[in-house]
N, C-alpha and C. Protein backbone atom coordinates (compact mmCIF):
# COMPACT_ATOMS: atom_id res chain seq x y z
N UNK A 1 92.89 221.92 -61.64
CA UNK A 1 93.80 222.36 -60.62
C UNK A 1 94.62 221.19 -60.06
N UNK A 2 94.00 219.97 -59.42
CA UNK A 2 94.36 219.08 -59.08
C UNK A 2 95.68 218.48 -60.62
N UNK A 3 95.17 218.26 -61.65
CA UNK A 3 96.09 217.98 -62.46
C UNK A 3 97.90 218.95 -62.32
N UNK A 4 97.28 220.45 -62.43
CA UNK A 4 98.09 220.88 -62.70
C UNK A 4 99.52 220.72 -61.56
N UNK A 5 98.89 220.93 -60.22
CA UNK A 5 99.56 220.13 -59.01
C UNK A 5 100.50 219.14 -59.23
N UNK A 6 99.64 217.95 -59.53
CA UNK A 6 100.95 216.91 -59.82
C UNK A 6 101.62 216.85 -60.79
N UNK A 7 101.05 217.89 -61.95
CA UNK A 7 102.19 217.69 -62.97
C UNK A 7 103.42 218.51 -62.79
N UNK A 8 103.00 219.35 -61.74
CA UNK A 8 104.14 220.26 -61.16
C UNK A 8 105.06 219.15 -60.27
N UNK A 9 104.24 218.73 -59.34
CA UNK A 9 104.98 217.58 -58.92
C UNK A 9 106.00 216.39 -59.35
N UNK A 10 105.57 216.26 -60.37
CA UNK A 10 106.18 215.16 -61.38
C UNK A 10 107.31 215.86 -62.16
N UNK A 11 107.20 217.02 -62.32
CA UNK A 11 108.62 217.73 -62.84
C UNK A 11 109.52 217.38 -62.14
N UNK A 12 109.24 218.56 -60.59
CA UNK A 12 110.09 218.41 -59.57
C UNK A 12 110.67 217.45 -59.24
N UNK A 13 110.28 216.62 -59.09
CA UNK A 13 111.16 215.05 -59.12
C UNK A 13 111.40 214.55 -59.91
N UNK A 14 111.52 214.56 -61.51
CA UNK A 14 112.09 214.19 -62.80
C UNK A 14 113.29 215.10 -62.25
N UNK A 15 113.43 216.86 -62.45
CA UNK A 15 114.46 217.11 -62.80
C UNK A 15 115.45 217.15 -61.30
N UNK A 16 114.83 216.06 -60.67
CA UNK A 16 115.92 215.96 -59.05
C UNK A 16 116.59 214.60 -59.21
N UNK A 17 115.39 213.94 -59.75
CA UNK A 17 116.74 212.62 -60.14
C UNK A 17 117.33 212.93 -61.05
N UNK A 18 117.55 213.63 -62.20
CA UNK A 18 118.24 213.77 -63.73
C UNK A 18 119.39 214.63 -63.03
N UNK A 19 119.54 215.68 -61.98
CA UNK A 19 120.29 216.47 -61.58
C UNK A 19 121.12 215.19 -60.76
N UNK A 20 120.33 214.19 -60.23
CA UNK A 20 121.18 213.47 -59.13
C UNK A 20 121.86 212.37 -59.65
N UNK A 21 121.53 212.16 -61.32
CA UNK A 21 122.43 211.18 -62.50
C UNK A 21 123.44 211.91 -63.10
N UNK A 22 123.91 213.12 -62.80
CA UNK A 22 124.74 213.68 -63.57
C UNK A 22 126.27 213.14 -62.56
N UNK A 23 127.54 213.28 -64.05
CA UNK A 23 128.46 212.98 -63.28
C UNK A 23 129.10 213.14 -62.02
N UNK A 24 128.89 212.50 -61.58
CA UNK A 24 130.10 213.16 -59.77
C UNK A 24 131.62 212.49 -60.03
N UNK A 25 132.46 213.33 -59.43
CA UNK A 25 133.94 212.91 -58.92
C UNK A 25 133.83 211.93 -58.17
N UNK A 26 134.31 211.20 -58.16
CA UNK A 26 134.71 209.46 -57.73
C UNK A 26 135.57 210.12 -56.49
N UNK A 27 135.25 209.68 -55.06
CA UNK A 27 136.03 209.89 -53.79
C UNK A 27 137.44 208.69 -53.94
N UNK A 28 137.11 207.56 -54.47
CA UNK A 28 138.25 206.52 -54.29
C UNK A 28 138.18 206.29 -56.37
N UNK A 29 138.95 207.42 -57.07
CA UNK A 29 139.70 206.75 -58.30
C UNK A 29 139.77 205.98 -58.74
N UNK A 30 139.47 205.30 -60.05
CA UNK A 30 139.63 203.92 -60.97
C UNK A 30 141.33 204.11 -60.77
N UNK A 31 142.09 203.16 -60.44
CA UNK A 31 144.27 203.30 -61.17
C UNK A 31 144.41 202.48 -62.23
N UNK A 32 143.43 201.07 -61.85
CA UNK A 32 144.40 199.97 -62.63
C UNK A 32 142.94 199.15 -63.14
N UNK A 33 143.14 198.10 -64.26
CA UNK A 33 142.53 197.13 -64.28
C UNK A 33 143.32 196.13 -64.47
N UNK A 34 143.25 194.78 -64.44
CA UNK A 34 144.45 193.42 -65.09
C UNK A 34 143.44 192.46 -65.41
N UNK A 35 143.77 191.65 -66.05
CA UNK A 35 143.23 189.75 -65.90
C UNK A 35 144.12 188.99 -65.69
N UNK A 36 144.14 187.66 -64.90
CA UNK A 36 144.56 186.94 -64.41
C UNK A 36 144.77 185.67 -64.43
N UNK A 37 145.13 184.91 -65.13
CA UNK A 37 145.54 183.83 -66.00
C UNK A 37 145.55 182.32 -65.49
N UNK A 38 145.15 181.22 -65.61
CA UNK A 38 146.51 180.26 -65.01
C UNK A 38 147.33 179.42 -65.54
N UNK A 39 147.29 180.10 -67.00
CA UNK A 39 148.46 179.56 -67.67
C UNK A 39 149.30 181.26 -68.32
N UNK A 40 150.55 180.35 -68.54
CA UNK A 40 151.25 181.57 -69.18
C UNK A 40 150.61 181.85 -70.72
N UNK A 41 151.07 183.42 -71.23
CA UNK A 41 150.76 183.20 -72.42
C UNK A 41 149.52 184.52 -72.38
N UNK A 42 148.62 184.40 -71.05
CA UNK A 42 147.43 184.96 -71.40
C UNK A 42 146.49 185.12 -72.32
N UNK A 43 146.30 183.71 -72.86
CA UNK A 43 144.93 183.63 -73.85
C UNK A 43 145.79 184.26 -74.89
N UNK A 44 146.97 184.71 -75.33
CA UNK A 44 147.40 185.25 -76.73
C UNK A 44 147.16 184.47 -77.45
N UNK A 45 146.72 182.54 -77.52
CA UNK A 45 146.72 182.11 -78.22
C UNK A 45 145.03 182.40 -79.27
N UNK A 46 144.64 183.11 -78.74
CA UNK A 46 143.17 183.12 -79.27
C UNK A 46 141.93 182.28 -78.25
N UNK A 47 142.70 181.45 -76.81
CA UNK A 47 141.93 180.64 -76.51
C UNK A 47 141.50 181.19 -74.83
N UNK A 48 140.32 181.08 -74.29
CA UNK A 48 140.25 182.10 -73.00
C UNK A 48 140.28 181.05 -72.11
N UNK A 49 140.77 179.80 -72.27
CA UNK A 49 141.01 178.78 -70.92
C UNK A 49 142.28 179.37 -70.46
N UNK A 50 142.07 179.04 -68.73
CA UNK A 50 142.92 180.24 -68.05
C UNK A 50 142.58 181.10 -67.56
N UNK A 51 141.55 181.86 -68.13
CA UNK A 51 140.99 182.84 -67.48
C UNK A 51 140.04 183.24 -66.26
N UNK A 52 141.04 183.51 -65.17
CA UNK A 52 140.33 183.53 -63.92
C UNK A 52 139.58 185.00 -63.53
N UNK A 53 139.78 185.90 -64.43
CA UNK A 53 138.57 187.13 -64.10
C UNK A 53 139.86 188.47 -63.90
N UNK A 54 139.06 189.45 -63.90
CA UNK A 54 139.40 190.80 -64.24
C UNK A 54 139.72 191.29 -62.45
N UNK A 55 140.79 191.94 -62.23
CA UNK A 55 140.67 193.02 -61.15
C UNK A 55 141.13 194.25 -61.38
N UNK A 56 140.13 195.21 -60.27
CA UNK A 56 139.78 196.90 -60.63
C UNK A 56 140.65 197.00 -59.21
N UNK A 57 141.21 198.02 -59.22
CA UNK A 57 142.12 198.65 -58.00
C UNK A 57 141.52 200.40 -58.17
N UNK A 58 141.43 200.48 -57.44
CA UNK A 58 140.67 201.89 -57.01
C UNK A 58 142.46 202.53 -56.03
N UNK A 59 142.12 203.62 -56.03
CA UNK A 59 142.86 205.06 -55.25
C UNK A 59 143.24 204.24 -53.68
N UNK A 60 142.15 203.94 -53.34
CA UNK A 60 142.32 203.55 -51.59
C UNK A 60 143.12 201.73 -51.65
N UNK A 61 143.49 201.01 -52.92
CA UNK A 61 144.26 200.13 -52.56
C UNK A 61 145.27 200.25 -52.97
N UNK A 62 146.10 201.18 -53.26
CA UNK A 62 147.30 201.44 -53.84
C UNK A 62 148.02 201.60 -52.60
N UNK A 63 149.43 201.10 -53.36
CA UNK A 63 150.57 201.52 -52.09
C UNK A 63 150.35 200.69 -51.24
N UNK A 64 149.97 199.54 -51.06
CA UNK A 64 150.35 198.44 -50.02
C UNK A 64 149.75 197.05 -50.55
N UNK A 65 150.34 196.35 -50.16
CA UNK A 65 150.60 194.74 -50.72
C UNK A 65 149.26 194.07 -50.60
N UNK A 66 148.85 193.70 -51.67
CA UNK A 66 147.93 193.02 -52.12
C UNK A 66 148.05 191.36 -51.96
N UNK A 67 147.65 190.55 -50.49
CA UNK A 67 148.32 189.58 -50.22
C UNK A 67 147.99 188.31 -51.18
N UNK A 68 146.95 188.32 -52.44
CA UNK A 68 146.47 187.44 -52.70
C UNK A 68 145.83 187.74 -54.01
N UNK A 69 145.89 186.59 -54.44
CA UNK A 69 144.67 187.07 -55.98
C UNK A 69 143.47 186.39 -55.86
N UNK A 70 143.49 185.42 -54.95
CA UNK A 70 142.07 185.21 -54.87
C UNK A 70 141.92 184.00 -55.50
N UNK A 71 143.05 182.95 -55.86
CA UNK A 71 143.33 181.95 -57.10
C UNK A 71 144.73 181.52 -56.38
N UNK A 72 144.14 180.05 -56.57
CA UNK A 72 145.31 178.90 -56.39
C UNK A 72 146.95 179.57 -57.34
N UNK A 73 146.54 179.36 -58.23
CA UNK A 73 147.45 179.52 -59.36
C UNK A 73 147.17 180.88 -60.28
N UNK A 74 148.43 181.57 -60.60
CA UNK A 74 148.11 182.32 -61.56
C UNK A 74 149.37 182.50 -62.13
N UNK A 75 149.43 182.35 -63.42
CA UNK A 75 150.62 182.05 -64.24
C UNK A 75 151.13 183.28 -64.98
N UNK A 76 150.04 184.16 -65.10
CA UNK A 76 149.89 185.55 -66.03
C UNK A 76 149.43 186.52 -65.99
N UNK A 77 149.59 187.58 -65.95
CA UNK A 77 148.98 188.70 -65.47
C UNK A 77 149.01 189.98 -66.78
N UNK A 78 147.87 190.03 -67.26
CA UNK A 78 147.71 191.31 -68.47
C UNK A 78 146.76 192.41 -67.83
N UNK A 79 147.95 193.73 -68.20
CA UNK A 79 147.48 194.71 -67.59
C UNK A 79 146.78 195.36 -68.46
N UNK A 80 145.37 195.79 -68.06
CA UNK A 80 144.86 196.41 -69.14
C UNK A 80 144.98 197.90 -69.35
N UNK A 81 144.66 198.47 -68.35
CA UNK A 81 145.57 199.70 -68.37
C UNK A 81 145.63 199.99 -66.81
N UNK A 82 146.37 201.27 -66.96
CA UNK A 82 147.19 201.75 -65.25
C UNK A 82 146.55 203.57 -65.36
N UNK A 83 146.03 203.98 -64.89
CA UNK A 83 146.38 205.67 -64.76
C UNK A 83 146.93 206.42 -64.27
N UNK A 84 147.24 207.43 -65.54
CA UNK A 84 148.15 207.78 -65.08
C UNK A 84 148.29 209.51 -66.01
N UNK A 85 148.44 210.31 -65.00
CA UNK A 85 148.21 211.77 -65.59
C UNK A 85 149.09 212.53 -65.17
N UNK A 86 149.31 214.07 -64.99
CA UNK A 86 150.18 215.28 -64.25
C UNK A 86 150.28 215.21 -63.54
N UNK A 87 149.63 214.27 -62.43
CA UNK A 87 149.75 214.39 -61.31
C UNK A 87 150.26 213.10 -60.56
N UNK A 88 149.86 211.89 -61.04
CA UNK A 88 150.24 210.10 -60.07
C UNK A 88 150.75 209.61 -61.51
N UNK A 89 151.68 209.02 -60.94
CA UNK A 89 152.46 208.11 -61.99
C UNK A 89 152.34 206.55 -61.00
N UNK A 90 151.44 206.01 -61.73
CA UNK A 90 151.28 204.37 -61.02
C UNK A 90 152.11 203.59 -61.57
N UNK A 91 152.65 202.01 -60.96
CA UNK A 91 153.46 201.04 -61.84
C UNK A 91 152.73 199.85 -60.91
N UNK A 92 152.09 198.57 -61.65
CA UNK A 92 152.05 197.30 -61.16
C UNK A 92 153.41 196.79 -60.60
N UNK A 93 153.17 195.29 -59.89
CA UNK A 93 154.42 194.94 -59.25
C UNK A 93 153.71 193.36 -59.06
N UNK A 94 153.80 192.34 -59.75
CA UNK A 94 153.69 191.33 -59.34
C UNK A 94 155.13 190.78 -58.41
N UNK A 95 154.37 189.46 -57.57
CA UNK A 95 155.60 188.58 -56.84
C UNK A 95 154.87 187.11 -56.81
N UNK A 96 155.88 186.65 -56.74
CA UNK A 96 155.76 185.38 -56.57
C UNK A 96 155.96 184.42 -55.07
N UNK A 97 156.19 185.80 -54.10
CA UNK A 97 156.00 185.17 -52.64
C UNK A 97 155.29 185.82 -52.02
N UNK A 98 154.83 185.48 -50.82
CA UNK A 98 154.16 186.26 -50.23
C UNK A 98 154.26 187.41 -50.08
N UNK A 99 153.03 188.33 -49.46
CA UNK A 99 152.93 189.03 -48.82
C UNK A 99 154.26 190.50 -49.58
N UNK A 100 154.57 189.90 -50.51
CA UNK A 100 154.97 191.35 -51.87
C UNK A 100 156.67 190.54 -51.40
N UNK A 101 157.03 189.75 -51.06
CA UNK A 101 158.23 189.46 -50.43
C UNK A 101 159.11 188.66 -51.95
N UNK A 102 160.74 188.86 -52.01
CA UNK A 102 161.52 188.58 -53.30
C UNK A 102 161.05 189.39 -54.04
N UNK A 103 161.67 189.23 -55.18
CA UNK A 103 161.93 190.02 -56.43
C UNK A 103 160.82 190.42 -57.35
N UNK A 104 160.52 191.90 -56.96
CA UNK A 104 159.23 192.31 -57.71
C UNK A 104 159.65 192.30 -59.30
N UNK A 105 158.25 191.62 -60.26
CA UNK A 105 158.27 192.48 -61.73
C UNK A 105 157.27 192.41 -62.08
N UNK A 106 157.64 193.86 -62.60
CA UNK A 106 156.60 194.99 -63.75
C UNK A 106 156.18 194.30 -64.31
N UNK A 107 154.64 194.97 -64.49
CA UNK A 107 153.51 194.56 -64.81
C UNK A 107 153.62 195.71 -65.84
N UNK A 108 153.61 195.44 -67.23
CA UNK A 108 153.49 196.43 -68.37
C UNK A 108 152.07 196.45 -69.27
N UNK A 109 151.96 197.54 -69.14
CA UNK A 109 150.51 197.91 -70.05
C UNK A 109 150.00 196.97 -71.09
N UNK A 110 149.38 196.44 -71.58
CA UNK A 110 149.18 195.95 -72.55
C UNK A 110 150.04 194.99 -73.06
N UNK A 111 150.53 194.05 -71.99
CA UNK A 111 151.63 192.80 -72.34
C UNK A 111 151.34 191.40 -70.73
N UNK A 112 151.46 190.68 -71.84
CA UNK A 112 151.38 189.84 -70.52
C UNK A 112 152.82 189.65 -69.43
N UNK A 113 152.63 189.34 -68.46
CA UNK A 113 153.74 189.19 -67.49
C UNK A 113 153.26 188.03 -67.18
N UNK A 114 154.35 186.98 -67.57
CA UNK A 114 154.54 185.75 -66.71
C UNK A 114 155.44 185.58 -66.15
N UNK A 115 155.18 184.18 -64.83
CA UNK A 115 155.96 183.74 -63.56
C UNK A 115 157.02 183.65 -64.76
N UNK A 116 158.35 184.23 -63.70
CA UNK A 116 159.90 183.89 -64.23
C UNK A 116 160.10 182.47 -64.20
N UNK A 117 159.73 181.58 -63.74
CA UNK A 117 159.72 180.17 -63.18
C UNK A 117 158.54 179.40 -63.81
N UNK A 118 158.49 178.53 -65.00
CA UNK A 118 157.43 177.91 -65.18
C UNK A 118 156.55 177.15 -63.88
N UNK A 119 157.20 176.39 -62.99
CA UNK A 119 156.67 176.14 -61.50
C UNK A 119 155.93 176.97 -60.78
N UNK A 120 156.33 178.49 -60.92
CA UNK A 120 156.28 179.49 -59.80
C UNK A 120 154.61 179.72 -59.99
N UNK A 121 154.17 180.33 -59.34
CA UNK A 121 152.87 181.40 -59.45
C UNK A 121 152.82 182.44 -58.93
N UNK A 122 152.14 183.56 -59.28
CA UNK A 122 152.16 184.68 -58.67
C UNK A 122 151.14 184.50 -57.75
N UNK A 123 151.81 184.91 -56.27
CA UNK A 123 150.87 185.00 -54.91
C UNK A 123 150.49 187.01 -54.71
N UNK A 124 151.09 187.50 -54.85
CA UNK A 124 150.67 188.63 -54.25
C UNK A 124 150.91 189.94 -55.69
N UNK A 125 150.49 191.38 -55.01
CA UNK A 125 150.85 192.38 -55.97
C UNK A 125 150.61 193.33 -55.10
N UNK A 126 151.34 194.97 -55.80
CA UNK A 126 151.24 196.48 -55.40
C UNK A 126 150.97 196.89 -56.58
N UNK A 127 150.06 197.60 -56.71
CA UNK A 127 150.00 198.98 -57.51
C UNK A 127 150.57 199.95 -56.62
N UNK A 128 151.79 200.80 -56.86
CA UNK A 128 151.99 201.76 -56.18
C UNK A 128 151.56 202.96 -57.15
N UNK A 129 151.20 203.77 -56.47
CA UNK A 129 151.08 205.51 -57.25
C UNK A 129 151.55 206.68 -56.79
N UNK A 130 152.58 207.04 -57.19
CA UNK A 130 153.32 208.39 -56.50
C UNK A 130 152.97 209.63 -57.19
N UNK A 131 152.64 210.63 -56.37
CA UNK A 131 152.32 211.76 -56.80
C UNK A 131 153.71 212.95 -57.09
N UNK A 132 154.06 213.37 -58.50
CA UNK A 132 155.07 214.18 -58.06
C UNK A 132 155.85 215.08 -57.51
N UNK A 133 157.13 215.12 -57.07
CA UNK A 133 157.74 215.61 -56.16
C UNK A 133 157.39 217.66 -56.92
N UNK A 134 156.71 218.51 -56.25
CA UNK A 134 157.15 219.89 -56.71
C UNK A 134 158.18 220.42 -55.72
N UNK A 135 159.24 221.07 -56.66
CA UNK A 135 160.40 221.73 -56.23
C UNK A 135 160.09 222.94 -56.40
């Protein structure tokens, strides 16, 4: 009797965590991933010096200026991908001044973006994501 008890027991809580590992909807969205360089070029040469690490942008940092990368210098920026479905159409936006300030450029899928300015570095970024207009 006693056996049968806890093996009842031991179900019940197997199939409550297995129910509580199943997928859930994400409240704050994967949009974007990039890596971040500090030379131009982005490692195309085959070589990963330069490489200052990966950033994930979620739903809740989109649409406003990203004051910093977190890095002295960053020369390059490869986007790894952006999402994007029926419903949000996202676009990267590097700058090279603060606080998203001068002349934004696109950050393209699967290409590196380097400073227009061998001198320059990129200080800031937006992922924006607009949802479309229904008429």
């Amino acid at each position: 009797m006693r056996f049968s008890t806890q093996a009842t027991l031991f179900s019940i809580t197997s199939l409550s965590l297995a129910a509580q590992a199943s997928p859930m909807r994400r409240d704050d969205p994967h949009r974007a991933d990039f890596r971040i360089w500090s030379e131009t070029g982005c490692g195309q040469n085959g070589s990963n010096e330069g490489n200052l690490g990966v950033w994930t942008i979620n739903e809740s940092q989109t649409n406003q200026c990203q004051p910093t990368f977190n890095a002295q210098v960053v020369k390059g920026i490869f986007l790894n991908d952006i999402q994007t479905d029926n419903q949000t159409t996202c676009t990267m936006y590097a700058y090279t001044e603060e606080n998203c300030g001068g002349v934004a450029q696109v950050v393209s899928v699967k290409e590196c973006a380097n400073v227009p300015d061998g001198d320059a570095s990129f200080v800031s970024f937006n992922v924006e994501c607009n949802a479309p207009v229904l008429e």
